[in-house]
Protein backbone atom coordinates (compact mmCIF):
# COMPACT_ATOMS: atom_id res chain seq x y z
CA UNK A 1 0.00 0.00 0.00
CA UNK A 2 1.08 3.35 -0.47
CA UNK A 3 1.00 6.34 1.69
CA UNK A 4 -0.19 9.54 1.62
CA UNK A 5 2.15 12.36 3.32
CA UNK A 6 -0.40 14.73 2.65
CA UNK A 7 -3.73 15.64 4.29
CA UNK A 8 -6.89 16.62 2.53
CA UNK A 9 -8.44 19.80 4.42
CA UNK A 10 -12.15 19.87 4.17
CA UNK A 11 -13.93 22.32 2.24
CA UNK A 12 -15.82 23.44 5.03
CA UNK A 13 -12.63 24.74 7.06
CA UNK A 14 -11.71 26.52 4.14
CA UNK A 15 -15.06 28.65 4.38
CA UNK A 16 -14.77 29.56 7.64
CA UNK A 17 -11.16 31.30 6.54
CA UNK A 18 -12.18 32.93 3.69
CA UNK A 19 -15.28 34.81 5.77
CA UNK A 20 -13.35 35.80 8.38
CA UNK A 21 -10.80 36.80 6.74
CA UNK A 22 -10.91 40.94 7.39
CA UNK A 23 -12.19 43.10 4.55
CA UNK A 24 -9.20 44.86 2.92
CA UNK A 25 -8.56 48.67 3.98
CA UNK A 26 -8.35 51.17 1.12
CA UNK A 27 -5.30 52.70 0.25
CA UNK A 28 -3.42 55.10 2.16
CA UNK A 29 -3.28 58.78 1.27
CA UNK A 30 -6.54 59.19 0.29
CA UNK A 31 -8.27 62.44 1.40
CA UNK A 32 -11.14 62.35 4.51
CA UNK A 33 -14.72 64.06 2.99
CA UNK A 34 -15.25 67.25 4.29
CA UNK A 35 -18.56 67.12 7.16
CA UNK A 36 -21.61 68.48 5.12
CA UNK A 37 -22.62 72.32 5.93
CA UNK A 38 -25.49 73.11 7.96
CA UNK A 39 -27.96 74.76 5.70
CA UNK A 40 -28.66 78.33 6.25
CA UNK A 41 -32.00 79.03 8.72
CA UNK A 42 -34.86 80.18 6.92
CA UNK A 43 -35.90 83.00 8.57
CA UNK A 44 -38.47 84.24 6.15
CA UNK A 45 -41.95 85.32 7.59
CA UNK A 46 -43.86 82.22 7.43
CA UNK A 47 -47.36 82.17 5.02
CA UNK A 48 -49.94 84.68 6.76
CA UNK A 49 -47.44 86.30 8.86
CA UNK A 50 -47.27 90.51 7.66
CA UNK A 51 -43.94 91.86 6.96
CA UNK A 52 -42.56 94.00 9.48
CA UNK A 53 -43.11 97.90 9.46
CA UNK A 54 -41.07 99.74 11.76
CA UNK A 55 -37.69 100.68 11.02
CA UNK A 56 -34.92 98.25 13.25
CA UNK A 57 -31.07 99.25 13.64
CA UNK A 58 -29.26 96.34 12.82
CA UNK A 59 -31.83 95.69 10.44
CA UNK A 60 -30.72 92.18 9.04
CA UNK A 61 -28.41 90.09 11.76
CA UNK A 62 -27.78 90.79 15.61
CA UNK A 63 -23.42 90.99 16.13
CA UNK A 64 -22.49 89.57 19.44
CA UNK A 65 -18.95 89.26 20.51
CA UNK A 66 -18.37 86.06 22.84
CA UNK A 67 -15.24 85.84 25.91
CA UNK A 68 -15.49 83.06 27.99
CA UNK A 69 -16.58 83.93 31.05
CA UNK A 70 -17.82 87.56 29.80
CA UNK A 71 -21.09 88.71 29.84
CA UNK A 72 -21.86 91.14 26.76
CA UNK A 73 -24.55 93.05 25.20
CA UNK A 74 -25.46 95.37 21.91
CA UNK A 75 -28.03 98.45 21.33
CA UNK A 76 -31.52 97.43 19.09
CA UNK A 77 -33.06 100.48 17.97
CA UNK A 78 -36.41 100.66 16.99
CA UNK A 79 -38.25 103.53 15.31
CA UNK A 80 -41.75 104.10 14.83
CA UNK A 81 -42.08 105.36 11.54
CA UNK A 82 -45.87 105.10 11.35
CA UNK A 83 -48.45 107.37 12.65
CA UNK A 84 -49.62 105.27 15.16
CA UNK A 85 -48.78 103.99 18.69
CA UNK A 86 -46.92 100.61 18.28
CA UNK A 87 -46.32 97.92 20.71
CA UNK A 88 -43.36 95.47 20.72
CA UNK A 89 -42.12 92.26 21.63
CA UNK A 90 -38.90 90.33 21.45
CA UNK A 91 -38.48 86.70 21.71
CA UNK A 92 -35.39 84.53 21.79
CA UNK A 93 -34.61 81.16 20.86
CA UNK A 94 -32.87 80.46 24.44
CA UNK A 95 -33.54 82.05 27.56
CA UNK A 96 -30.71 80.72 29.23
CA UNK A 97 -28.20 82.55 27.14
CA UNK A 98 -29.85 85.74 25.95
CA UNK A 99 -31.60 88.19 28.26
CA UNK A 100 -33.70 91.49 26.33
CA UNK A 101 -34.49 94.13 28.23
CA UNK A 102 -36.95 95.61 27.85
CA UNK A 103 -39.00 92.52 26.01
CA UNK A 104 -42.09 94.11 25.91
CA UNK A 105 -42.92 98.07 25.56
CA UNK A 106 -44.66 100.87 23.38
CA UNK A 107 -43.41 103.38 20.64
CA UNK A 108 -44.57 106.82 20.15
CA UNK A 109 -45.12 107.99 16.37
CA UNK A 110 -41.87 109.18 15.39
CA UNK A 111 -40.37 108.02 18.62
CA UNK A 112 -37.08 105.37 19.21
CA UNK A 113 -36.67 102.35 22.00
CA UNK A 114 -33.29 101.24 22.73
CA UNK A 115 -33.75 97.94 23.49
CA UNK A 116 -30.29 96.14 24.82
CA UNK A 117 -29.40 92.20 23.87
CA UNK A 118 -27.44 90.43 26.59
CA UNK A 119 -25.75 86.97 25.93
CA UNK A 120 -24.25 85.14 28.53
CA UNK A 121 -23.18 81.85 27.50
CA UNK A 122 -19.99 79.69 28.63
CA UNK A 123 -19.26 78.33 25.31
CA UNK A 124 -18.93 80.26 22.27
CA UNK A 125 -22.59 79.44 20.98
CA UNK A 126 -23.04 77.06 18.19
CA UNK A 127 -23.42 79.10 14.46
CA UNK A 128 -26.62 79.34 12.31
CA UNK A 129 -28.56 78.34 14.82
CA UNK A 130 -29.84 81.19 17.17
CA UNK A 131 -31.98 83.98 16.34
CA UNK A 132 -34.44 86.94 17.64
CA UNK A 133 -38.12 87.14 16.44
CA UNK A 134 -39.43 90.90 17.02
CA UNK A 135 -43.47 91.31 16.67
CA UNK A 136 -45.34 94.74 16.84
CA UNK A 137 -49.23 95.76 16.98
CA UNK A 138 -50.91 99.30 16.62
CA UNK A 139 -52.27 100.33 19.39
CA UNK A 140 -54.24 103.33 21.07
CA UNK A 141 -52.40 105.92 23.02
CA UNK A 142 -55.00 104.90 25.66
CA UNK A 143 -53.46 101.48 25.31
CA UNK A 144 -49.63 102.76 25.50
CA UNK A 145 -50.61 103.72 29.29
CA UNK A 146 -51.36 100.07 29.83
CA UNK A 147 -49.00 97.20 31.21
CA UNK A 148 -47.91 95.85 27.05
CA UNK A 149 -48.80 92.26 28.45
CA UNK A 150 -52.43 93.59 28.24
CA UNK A 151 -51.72 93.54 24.22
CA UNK A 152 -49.47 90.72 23.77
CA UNK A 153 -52.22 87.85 24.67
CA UNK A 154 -51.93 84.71 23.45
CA UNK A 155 -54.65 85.00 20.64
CA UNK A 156 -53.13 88.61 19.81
CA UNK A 157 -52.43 88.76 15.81
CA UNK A 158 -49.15 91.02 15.14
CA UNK A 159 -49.02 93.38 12.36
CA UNK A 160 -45.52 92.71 11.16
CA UNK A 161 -43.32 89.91 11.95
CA UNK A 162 -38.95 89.65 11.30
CA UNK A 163 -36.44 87.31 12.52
CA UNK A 164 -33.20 88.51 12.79
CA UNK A 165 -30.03 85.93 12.69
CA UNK A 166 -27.63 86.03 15.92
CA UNK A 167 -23.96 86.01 15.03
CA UNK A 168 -21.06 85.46 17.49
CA UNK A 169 -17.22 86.62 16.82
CA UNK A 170 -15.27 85.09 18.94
CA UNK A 171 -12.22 87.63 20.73
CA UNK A 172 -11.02 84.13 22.78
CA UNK A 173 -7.58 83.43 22.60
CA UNK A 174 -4.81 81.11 23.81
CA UNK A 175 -3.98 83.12 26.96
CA UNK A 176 -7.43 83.95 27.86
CA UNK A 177 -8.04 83.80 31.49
CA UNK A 178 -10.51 81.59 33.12
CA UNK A 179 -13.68 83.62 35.04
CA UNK A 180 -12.50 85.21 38.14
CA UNK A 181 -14.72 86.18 41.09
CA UNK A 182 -16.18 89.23 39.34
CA UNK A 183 -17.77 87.36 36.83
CA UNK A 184 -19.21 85.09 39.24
CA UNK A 185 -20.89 88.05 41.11
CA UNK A 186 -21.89 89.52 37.93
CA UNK A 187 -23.69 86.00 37.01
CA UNK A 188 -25.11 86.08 40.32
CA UNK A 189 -26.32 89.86 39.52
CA UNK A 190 -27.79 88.61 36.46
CA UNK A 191 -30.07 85.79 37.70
CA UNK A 192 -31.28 87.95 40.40
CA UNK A 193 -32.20 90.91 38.04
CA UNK A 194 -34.40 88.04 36.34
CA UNK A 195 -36.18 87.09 39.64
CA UNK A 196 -36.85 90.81 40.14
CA UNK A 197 -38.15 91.66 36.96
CA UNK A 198 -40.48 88.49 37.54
CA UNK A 199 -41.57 89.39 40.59
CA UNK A 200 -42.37 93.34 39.54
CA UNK A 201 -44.40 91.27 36.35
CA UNK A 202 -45.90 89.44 38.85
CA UNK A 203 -47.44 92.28 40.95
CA UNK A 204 -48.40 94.22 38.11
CA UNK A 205 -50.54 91.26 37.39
CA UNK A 206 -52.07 91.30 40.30
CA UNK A 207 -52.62 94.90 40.81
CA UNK A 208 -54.11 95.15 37.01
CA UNK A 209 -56.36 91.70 38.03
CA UNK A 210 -57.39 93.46 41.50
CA UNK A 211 -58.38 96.71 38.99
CA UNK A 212 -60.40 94.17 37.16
CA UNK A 213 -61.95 92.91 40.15
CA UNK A 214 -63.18 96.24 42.16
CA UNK A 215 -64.47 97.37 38.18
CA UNK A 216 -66.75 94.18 38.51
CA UNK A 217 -68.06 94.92 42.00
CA UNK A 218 -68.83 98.34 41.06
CA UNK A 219 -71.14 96.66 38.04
CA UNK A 220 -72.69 94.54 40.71
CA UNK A 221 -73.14 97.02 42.89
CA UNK A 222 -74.82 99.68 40.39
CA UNK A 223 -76.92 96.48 39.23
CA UNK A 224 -78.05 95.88 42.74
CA UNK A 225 -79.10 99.84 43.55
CA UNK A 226 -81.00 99.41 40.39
CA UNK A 227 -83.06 96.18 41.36
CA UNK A 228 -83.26 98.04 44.86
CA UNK A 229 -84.96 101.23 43.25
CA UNK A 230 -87.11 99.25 40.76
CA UNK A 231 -88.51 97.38 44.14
């Protein structure tokens, strides 16, 4: 008999090797894609909403310079250009960064408001992504002697409508230093100017909802002094 030195492997082992065998790498050198760009925001009014009619200063992007650990701000102005009282309001896409004060208020014919943007974020905000929406409604000068949260109810229909983009430059550098003590206190300063102003909102409230209230007992009481003299 004759023998074999050699071994037959069985066709199974031999497809187990070839799928785990690890998938070949592509060649060296080549160039890593770009990430994609973040398409611009559309910040166009949306259908139904009217174009804004008084006259803003910047009129197309708010410029907001960013230091760690600094708190900064920049002048809105906002001109009446009409013939009639206005009332404003300013909304932001994060309250924990941006403070506007005031956020609510009334223009005069002819008149200007300064309103003043604050940012006060610890990371250099992300781009493209941020923005302020400013709303205004005629109003009576009877009205303009009112609290503006009497106008700006939640069924209340603006008569012009803008968004304006936030944009942050960056003055950071290398040797920046870290937030000392000051702008600690001046954090602290901040978040109690926003418990005040919600605690003065909160008793104007309540002193425009008491007005409300002794208007109503007067009505009751006239209607009574009627029914009394008809008896």
């Amino acid at each position: 008999s004759t023998y074999r030195s050699s071994t037959t492997v069985p066709s199974k082992y031999l497809l187990f090797q070839m799928a785990a065998a690890p998938p070949q790498q592509p060649p060296s050198g080549g160039s890593t894609p770009a990430p994609a760009k973040k398409p611009p925001l559309n910040l166009a009014n949306k259908p139904g909403e009217p174009t804004f009619q008084l006259k803003l200063d910047p009129s197309n992007e708010i410029d907001l310079t960013w230091t760690k650990g600094v708190s900064s701000h920049v002048d809105m102005k906002i001109t009446n250009n009409t013939p009639d009282h206005q009332s404003y309001k300013v909304k932001c896409t994060d309250n924990n960064i941006f403070r506007v004060r005031p956020p609510l208020g009334f223009v005069e014919p002819g008149q200007t408001q300064i309103i003043k943007i604050f940012q006060s974020s610890m990371t250099l905000p992300e781009t493209n992504r941020h923005f302020f929406a400013l709303y205004h409604k005629k109003c009576t000068a009877d009205d303009a002697k009112k609290q503006p949260r009497q106008i700006w109810k939640s069924d209340t229909k603006p008569d012009g409508v803008v968004r304006l983009l936030a944009v942050f430059s960056s003055t950071e550098s290398s040797s920046a230093p870290m937030p000392n003590e000051k702008t600690e206190e001046s954090k602290m300063d901040a978040v109690r100017e926003a418990k005040e102003d919600k605690k003065e909102e909160k008793k104007e409230e309540k002193k425009e909802e008491k007005k409300e209230d002794k208007k109503e007992e007067k009505k009751e009481d006239k209607k009574e002094e009627k029914k009394e003299e008809k008896k």
